[in-house]
Structures are given as structure tokens and as C-alpha cells.
C-alpha atoms as a PDB file:
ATOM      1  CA  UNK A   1     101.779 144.998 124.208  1.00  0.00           C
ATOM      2  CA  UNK A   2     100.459 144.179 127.762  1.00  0.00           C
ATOM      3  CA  UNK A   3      99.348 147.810 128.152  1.00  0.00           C
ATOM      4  CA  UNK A   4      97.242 147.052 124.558  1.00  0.00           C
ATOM      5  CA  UNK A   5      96.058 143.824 125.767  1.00  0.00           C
ATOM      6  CA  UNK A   6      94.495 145.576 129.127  1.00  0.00           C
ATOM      7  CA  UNK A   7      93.065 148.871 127.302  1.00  0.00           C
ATOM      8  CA  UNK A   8      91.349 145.958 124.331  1.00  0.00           C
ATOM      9  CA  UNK A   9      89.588 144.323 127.737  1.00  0.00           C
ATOM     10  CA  UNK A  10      87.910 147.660 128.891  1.00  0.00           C
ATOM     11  CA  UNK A  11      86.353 148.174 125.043  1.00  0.00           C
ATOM     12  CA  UNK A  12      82.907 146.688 124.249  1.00  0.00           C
ATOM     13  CA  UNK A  13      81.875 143.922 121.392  1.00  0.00           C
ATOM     14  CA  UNK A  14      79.107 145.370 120.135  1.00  0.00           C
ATOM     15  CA  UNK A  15      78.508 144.131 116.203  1.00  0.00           C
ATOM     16  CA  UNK A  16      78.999 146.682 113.458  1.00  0.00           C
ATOM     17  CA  UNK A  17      74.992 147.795 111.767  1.00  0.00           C
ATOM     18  CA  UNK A  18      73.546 147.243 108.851  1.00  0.00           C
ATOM     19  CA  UNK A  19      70.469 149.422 109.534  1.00  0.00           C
ATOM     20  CA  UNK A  20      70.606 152.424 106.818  1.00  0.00           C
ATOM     21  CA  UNK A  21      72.737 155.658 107.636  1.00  0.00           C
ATOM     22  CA  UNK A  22      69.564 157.719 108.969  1.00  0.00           C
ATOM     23  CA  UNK A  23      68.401 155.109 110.599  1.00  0.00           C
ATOM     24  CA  UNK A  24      71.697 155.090 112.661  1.00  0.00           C
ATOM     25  CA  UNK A  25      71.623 158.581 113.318  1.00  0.00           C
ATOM     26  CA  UNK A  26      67.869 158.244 114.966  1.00  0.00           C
ATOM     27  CA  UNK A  27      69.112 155.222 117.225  1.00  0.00           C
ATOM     28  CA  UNK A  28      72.648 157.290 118.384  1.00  0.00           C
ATOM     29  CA  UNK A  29      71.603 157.722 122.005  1.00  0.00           C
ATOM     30  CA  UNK A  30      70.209 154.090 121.815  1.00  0.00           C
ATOM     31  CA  UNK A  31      73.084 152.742 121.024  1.00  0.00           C
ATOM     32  CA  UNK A  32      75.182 154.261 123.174  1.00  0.00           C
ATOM     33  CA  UNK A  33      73.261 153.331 126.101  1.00  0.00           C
ATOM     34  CA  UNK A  34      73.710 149.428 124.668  1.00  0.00           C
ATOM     35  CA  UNK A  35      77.396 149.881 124.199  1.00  0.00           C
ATOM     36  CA  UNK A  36      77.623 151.595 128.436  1.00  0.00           C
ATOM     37  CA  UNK A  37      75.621 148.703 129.626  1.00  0.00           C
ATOM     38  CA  UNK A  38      78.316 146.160 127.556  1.00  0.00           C
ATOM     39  CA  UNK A  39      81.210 147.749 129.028  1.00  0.00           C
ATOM     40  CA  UNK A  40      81.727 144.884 131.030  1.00  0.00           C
ATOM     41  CA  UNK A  41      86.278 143.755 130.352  1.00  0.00           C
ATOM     42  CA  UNK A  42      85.535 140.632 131.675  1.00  0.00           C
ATOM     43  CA  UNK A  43      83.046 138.914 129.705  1.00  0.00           C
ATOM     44  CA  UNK A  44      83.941 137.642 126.790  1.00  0.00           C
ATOM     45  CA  UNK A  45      81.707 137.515 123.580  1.00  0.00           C
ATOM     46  CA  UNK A  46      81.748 134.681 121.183  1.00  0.00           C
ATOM     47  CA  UNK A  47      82.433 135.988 117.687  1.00  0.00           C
ATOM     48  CA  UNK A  48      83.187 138.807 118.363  1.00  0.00           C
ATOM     49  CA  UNK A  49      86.200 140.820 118.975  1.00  0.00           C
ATOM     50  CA  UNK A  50      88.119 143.984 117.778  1.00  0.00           C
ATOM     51  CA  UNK A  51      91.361 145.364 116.477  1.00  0.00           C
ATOM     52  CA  UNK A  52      93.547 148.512 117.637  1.00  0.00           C
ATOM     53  CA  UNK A  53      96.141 150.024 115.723  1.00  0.00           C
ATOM     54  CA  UNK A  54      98.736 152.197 117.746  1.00  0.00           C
ATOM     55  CA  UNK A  55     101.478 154.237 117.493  1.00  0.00           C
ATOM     56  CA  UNK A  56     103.663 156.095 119.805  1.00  0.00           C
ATOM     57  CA  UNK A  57     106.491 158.162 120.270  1.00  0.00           C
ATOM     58  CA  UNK A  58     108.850 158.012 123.673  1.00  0.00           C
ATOM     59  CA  UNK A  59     111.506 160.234 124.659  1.00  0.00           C
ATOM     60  CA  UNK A  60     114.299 159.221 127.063  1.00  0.00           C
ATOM     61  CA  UNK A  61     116.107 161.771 129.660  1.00  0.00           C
ATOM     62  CA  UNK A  62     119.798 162.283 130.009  1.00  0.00           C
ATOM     63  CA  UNK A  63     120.148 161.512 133.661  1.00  0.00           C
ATOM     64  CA  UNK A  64     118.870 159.536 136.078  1.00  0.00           C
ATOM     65  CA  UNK A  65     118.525 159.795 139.325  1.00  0.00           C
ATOM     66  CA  UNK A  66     122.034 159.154 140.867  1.00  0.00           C
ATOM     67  CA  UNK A  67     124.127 160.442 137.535  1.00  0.00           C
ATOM     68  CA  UNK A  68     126.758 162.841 137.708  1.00  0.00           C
ATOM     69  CA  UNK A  69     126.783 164.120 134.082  1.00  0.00           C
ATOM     70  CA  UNK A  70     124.243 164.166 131.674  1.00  0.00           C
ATOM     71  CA  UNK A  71     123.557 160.962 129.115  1.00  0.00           C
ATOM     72  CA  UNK A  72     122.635 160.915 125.727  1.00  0.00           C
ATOM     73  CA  UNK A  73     119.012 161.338 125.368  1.00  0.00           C
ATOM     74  CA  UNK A  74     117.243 159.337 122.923  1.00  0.00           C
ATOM     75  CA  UNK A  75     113.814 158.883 121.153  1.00  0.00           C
ATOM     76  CA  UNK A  76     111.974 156.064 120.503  1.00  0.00           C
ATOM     77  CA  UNK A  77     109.306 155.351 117.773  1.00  0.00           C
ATOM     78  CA  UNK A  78     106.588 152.380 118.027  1.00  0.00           C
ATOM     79  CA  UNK A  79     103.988 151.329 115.639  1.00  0.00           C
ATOM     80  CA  UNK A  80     102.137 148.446 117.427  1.00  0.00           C
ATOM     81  CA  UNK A  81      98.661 145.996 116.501  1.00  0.00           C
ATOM     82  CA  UNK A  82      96.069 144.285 118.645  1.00  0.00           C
ATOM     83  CA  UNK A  83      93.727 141.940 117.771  1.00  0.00           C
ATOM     84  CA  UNK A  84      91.243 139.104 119.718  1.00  0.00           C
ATOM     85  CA  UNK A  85      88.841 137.114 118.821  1.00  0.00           C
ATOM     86  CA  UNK A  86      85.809 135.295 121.087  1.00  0.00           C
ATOM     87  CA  UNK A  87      86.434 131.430 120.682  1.00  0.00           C
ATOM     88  CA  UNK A  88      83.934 130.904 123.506  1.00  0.00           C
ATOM     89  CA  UNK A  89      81.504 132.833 125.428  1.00  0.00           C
ATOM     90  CA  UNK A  90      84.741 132.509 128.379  1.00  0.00           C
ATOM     91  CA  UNK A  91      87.820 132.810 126.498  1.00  0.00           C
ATOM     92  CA  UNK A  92      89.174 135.324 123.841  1.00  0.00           C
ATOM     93  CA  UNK A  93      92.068 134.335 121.184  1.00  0.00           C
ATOM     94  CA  UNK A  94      94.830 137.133 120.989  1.00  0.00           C
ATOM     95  CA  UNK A  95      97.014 138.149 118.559  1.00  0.00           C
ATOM     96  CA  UNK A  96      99.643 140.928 118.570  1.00  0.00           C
ATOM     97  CA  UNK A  97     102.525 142.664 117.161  1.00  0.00           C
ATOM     98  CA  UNK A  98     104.955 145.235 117.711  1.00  0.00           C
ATOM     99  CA  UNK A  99     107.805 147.539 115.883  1.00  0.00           C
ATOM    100  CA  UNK A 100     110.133 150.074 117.883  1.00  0.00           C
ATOM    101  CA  UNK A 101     113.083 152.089 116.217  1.00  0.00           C
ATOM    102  CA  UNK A 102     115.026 154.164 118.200  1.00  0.00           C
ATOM    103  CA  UNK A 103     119.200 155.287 118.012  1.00  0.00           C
ATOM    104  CA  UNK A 104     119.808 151.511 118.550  1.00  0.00           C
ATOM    105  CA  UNK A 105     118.215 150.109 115.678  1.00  0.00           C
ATOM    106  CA  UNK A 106     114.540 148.507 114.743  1.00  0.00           C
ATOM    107  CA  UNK A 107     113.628 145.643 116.421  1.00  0.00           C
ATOM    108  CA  UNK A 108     109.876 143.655 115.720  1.00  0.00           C
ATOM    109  CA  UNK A 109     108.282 141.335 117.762  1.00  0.00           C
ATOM    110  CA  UNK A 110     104.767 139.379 118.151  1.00  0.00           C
ATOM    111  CA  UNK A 111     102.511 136.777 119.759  1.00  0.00           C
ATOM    112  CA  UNK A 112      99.498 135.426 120.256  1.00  0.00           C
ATOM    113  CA  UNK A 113      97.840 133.355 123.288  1.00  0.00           C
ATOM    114  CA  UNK A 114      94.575 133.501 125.255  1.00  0.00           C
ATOM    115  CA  UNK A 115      92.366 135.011 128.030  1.00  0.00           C
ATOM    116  CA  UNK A 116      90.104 132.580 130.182  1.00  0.00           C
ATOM    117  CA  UNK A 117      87.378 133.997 133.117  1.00  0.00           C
ATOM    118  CA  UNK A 118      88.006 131.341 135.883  1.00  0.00           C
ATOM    119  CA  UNK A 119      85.643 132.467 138.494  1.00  0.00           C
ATOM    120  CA  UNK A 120      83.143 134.739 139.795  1.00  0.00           C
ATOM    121  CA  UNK A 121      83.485 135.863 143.310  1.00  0.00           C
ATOM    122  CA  UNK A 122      80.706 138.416 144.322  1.00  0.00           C
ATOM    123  CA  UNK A 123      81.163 141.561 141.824  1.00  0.00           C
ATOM    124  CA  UNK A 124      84.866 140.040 141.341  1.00  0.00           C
ATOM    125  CA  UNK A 125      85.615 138.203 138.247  1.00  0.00           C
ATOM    126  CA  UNK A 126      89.214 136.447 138.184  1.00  0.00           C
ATOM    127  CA  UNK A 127      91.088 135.514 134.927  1.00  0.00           C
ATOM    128  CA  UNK A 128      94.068 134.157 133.364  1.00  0.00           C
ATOM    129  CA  UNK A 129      95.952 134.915 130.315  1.00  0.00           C
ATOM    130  CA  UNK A 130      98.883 133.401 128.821  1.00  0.00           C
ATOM    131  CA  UNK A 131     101.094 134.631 125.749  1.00  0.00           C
ATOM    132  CA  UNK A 132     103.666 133.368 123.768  1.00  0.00           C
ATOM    133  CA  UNK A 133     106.215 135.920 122.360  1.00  0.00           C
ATOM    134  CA  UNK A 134     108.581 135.901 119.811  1.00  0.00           C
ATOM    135  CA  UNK A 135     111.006 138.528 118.142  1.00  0.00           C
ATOM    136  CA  UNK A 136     114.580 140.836 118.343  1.00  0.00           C
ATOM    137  CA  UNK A 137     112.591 143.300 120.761  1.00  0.00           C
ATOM    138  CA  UNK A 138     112.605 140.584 123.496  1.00  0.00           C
ATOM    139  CA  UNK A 139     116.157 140.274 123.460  1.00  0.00           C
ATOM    140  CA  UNK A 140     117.243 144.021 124.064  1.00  0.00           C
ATOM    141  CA  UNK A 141     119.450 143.538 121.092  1.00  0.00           C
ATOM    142  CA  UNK A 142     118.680 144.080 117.500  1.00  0.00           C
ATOM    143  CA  UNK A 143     120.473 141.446 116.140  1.00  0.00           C
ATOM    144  CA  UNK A 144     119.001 138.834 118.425  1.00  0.00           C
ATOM    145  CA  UNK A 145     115.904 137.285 118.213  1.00  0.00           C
ATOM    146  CA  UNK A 146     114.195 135.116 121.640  1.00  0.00           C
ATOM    147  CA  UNK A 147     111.226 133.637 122.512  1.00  0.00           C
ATOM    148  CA  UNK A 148     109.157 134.412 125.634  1.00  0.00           C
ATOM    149  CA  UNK A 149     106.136 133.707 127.826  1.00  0.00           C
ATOM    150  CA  UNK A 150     103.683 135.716 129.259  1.00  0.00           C
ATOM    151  CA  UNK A 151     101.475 134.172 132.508  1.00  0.00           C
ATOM    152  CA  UNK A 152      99.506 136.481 134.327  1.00  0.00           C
ATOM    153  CA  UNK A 153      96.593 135.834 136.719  1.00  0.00           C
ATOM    154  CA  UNK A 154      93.967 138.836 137.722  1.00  0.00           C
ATOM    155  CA  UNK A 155      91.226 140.402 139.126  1.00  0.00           C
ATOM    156  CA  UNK A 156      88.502 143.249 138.268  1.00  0.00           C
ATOM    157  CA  UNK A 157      85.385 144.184 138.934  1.00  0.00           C
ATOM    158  CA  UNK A 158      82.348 146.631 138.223  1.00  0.00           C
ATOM    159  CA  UNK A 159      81.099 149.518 140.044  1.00  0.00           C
ATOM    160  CA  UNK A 160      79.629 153.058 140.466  1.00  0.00           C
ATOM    161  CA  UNK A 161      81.907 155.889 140.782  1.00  0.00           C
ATOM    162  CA  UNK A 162      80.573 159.446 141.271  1.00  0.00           C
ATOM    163  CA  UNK A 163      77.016 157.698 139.474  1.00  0.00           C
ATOM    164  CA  UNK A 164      79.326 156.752 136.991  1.00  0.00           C
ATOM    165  CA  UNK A 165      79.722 153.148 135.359  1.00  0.00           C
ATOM    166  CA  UNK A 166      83.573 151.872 136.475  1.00  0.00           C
ATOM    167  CA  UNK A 167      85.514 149.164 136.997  1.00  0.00           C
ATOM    168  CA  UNK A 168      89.388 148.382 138.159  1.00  0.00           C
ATOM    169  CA  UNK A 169      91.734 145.782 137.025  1.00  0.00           C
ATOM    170  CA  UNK A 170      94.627 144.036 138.698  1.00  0.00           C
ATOM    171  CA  UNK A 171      96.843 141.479 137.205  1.00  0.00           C
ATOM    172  CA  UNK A 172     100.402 140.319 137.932  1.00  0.00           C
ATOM    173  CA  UNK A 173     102.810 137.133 136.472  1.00  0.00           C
ATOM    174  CA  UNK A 174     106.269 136.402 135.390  1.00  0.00           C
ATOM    175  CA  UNK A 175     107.938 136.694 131.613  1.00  0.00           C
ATOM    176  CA  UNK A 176     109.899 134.371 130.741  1.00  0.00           C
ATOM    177  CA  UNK A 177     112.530 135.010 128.204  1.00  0.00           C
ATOM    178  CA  UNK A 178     114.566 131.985 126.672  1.00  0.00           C
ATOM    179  CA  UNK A 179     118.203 132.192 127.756  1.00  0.00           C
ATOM    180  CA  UNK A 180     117.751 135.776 129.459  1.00  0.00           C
ATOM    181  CA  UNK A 181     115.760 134.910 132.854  1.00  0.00           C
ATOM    182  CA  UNK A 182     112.653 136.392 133.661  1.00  0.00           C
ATOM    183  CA  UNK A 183     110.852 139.307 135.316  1.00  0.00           C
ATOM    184  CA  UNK A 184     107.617 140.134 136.996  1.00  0.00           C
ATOM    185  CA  UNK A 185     104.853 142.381 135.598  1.00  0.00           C
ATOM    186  CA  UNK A 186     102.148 143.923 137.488  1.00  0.00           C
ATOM    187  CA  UNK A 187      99.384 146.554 136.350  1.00  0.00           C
ATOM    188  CA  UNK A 188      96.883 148.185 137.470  1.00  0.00           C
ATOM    189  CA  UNK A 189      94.128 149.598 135.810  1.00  0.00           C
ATOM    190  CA  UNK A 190      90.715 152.240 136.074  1.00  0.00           C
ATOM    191  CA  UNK A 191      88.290 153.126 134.206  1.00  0.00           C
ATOM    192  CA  UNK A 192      84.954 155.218 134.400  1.00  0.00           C
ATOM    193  CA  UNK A 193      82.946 156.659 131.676  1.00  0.00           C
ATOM    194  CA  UNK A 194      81.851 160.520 132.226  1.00  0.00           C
ATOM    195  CA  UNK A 195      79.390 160.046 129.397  1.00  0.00           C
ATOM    196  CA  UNK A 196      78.209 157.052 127.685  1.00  0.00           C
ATOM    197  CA  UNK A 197      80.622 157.235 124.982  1.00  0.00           C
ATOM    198  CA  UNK A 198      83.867 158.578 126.820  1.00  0.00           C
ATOM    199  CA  UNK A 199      86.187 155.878 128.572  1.00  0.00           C
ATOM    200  CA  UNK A 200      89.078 158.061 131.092  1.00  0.00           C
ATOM    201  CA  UNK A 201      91.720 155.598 131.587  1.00  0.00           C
ATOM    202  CA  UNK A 202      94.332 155.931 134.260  1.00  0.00           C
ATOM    203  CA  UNK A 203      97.072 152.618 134.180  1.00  0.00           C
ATOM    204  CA  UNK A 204     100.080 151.881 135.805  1.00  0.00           C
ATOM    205  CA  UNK A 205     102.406 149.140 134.741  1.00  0.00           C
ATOM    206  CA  UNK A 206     105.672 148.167 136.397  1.00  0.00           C
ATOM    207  CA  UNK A 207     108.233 145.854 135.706  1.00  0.00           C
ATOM    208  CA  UNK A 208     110.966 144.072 138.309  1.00  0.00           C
ATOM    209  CA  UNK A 209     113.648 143.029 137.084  1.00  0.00           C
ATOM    210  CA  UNK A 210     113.109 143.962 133.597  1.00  0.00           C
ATOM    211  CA  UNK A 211     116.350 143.568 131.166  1.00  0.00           C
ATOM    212  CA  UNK A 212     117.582 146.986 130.101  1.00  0.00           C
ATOM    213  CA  UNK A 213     119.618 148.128 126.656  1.00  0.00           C
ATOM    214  CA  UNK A 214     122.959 147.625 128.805  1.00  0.00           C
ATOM    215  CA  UNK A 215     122.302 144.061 129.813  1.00  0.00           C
ATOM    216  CA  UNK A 216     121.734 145.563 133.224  1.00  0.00           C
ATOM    217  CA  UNK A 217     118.330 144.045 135.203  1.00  0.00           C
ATOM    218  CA  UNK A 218     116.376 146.959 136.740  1.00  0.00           C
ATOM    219  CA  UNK A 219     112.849 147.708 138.073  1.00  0.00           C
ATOM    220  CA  UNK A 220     110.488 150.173 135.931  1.00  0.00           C
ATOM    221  CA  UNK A 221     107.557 151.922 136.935  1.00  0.00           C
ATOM    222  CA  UNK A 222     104.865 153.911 134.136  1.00  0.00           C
ATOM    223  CA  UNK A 223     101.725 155.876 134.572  1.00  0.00           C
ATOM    224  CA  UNK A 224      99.303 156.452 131.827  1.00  0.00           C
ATOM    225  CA  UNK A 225      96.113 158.382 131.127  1.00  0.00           C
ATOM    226  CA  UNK A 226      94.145 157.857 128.049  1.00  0.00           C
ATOM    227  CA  UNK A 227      90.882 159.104 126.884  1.00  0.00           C
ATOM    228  CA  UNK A 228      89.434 156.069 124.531  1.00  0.00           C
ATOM    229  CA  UNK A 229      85.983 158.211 122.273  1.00  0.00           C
ATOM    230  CA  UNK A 230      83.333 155.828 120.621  1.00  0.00           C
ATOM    231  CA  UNK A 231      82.604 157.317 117.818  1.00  0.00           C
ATOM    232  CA  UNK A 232      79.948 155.012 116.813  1.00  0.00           C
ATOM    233  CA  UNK A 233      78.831 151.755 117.737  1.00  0.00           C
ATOM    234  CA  UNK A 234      82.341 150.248 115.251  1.00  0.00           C
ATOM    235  CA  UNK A 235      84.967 152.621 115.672  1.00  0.00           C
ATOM    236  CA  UNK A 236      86.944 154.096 118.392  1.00  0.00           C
ATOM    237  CA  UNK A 237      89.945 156.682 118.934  1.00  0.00           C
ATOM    238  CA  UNK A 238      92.231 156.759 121.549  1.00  0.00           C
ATOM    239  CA  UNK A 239      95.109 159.395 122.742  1.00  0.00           C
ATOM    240  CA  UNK A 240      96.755 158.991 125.723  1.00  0.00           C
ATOM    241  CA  UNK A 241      99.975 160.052 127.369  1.00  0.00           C
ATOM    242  CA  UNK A 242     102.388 158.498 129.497  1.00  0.00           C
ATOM    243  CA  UNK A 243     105.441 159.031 131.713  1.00  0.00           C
ATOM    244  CA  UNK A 244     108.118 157.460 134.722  1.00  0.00           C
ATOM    245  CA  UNK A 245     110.082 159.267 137.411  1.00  0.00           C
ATOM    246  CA  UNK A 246     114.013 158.685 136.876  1.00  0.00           C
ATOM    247  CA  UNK A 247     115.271 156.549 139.396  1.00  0.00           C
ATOM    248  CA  UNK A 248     118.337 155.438 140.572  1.00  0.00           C
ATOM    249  CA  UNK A 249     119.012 152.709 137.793  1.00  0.00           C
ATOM    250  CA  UNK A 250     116.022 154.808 135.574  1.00  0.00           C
ATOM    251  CA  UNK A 251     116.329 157.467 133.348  1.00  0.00           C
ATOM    252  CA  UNK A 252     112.944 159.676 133.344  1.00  0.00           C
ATOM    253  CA  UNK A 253     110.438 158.829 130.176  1.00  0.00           C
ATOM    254  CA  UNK A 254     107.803 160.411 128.821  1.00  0.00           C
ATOM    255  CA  UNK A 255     105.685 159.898 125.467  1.00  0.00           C
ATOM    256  CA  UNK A 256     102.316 159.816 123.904  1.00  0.00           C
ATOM    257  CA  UNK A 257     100.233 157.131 122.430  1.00  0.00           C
ATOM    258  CA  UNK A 258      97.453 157.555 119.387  1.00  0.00           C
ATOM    259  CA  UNK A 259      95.365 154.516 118.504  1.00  0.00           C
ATOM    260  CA  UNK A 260      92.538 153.449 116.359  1.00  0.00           C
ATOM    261  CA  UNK A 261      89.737 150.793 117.466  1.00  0.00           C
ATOM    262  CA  UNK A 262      87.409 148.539 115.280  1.00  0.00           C
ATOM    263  CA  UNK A 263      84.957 146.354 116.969  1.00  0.00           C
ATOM    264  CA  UNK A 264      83.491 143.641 114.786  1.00  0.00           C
END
């Protein structure tokens, strides 16, 4: 769910209307000008917040970089929630969940934590965001449940890209799994919006030392693109695809992602 939790910080806040229908309709291109100058992912906005609903489907290679003879393939399903809240005009409460079934079972998981602007520095803001986890997809067995914790410290900023609003995001920290060490996560993210109510999203998120189905500890790069549409000044719809190189302890992946927003 980090990948959720850094797409939720590039989508506005802006309140749902109770003007009338046609008076909506008049006020579009208003509107969307309002929600282009809010697209700001690191200012929070007290009492306010959204939800995103995902789902995705992954498919697995059969070989990897350095294998002699081919692997069994196998798919992956996800169905996968977001939610935060503004506590404070700094800090937003999250809330998530996830579900993955694949050849090896179904495991669940979920957790819920914070996000906190610490400083300003120039165009630069810097943040923190700690998570607590908990669930049998932590544990790379279906049978198991564990507990983990997310820390991750980052930094992002605003700017003009081809006379286009943008901004990039950086963030890196450790997770901490009870009983099954830890490993470090860093993404990167951009964003720019062609129009005023287009997001392009290009992400990459990697994981050292991550713990894989075979109890083995490997490192895991992923690039995604996503194109997030504001419908109106409420609702949102995102599709996206995504996909890794095989590697020497890697099998190649590739997959897509659908997703509904609700700002409130």
C-alpha cells in the first residue's frame, strides 16, 4: 500500500458541492482551475480527506535472469483500500488495507498511521510518515500472521514543467517486520498535469532486501505509469500499469492497476 499512500498525496481535497446540478455544469472550468491550483501533496487539509479503492492483477515470469529452465509462472490478484483523514492543517490520519490471492493462497493485511510536514525549505517541503502493519501478507506465508512498521522520511516539491503544474516526490525508510528482519524502501515519484483535470504519473518503488515467497531476501525494483482523470470536483478514476526487469534473484513482473477516488 505504499504505492497507494504516495498516488492519495498527489490528489486534491477539494469538498464535494451542494450547488444544484446546472449550476455545476456552468462552474466546470471554475472548478477545475480551483482543484489545479490545490494540487499541492504536501499540504494537508483539516477535514478533509479521500478514499481510493483499487484492484489489480500481476503476472509473474518463468525465469529469471540467471535460470536455466523455465519456472512456473503465476498470477496474482489484489483488491486493496486507502483512506486519510486531515486531523490538523499539518498531519493526515491513514488507514489502509489489502487482499492478494495468487497459486499460494489469500493472504489480508492492514494498517493505519500518520503523515506530518516537518519543514519548509525554499519550494521543498520535507515530511514524515509512520505506519503500523498487521496481517498474513507481511509474513510471505499464508498461514502466518506478523506485525510491521513503516518509517519513512521525504522530500517534494512544486514546479513548472513544459508550462505545466508538477511536482516530484522522494521518500525512503526501513520496514520492520516482527521476527523476520527488515528492509529498506525507497520511491520516487512525478507528476504533471497536461490539462487541469489529467494527473500523468510516472513512480518507481524499490525494495532491498525485501523477503521473497522462498524465505530468500532479495532486492526489487518497479516502474509505474498511471493516468489519475477528475471527473468532477468528488470523484476520480485511475488506470495505470506497471512492470520489473527479471534479475538475477527476480523473476520479470508485469500487471495493471484500476482504482476509484472520492474526495470528501
Amino acid at each position: 500500500m505504499g504505492r497507494l499512500a504516495l498516488l492519495a498525496m498527489m490528489a486534491t481535497n477539494a469538498k464535494a458541492s451542494v450547488t444544484p446540478a446546472l449550476e455545476q455544469i456552468k462552474t466546470l472550468p471554475e472548478t477545475y482551475e480551483r482543484v489545479a491550483e490545490q494540487t499541492n501533496p504536501f499540504i494537508a487539509h483539516t477535514r478533509t480527506g479521500k478514499i481510493i479503492m483499487a484492484t489489480g492483477l500481476e503476472r509473474t515470469g518463468a525465469r529469471s535472469a540467471t535460470s536455466a529452465s523455465p519456472l512456473a509462472s503465476w498470477t496474482k490478484f489484489t483488491l486493496s483500500s486507502y483512506a486519510e483523514y486531515g486531523a490538523t492543517s499539518q498531519t493526515m490520519m491513514i488507514a489502509t488495507t489489502q487482499r492478494a490471492v495468487d497459486e499460494a493462497g489469500r493472504v489480508n493485511s492492514g494498517g493505519i498511521g500518520f503523515r506530518t510536514h516537518v519543514a519548509q525549505w525554499n519550494e521543498a517541503w520535507v515530511f514524515a510518515q509512520g505506519m503500523g502493519n498487521y496481517g498474513t501478507g507481511l509474513a510471505g506465508n499464508s498461514e502466518k500472521s506478523a506485525f510491521a512498521a513503516d518509517i519513512q522520511l521525504g522530500i517534494g516539491g512544486n514546479f513548472e514543467f513544459m508550462n505545466r503544474n508538477a511536482f516530484m516526490i522522494a521518500s525512503l525508510g526501513p520496514r520492520i517486520i516482527a521476527g523476520d528482519g527488515a528492509n529498506l524502501r525507497i520511491d520516487a515519484t512525478f507528476g504533471v498535469r497536461p490539462w487541469a483535470s489529467l494527473l500523468v504519473l510516472l513512480q518507481s518503488f524499490n525494495r532491498i532486501g525485501e523477503l521473497q515467497y522462498d524465505g530468500k531476501r532479495v532486492s526489487h525494483t518497479r516502474a509505474q505509469a498511471s493516468l489519475v482523470w477528475d471527473v468532477g470536483p468528488v470523484y476520480s478514476t485511475q488506470i495505470g500499469a506497471f512492470a520489473s526487469l527479471a534479475s538475477a534473484k527476480n523473476r520479470a513482473e508485469r500487471g495493471f492497476v484500476v482504482a476509484l477516488w472520492r474526495k470528501f
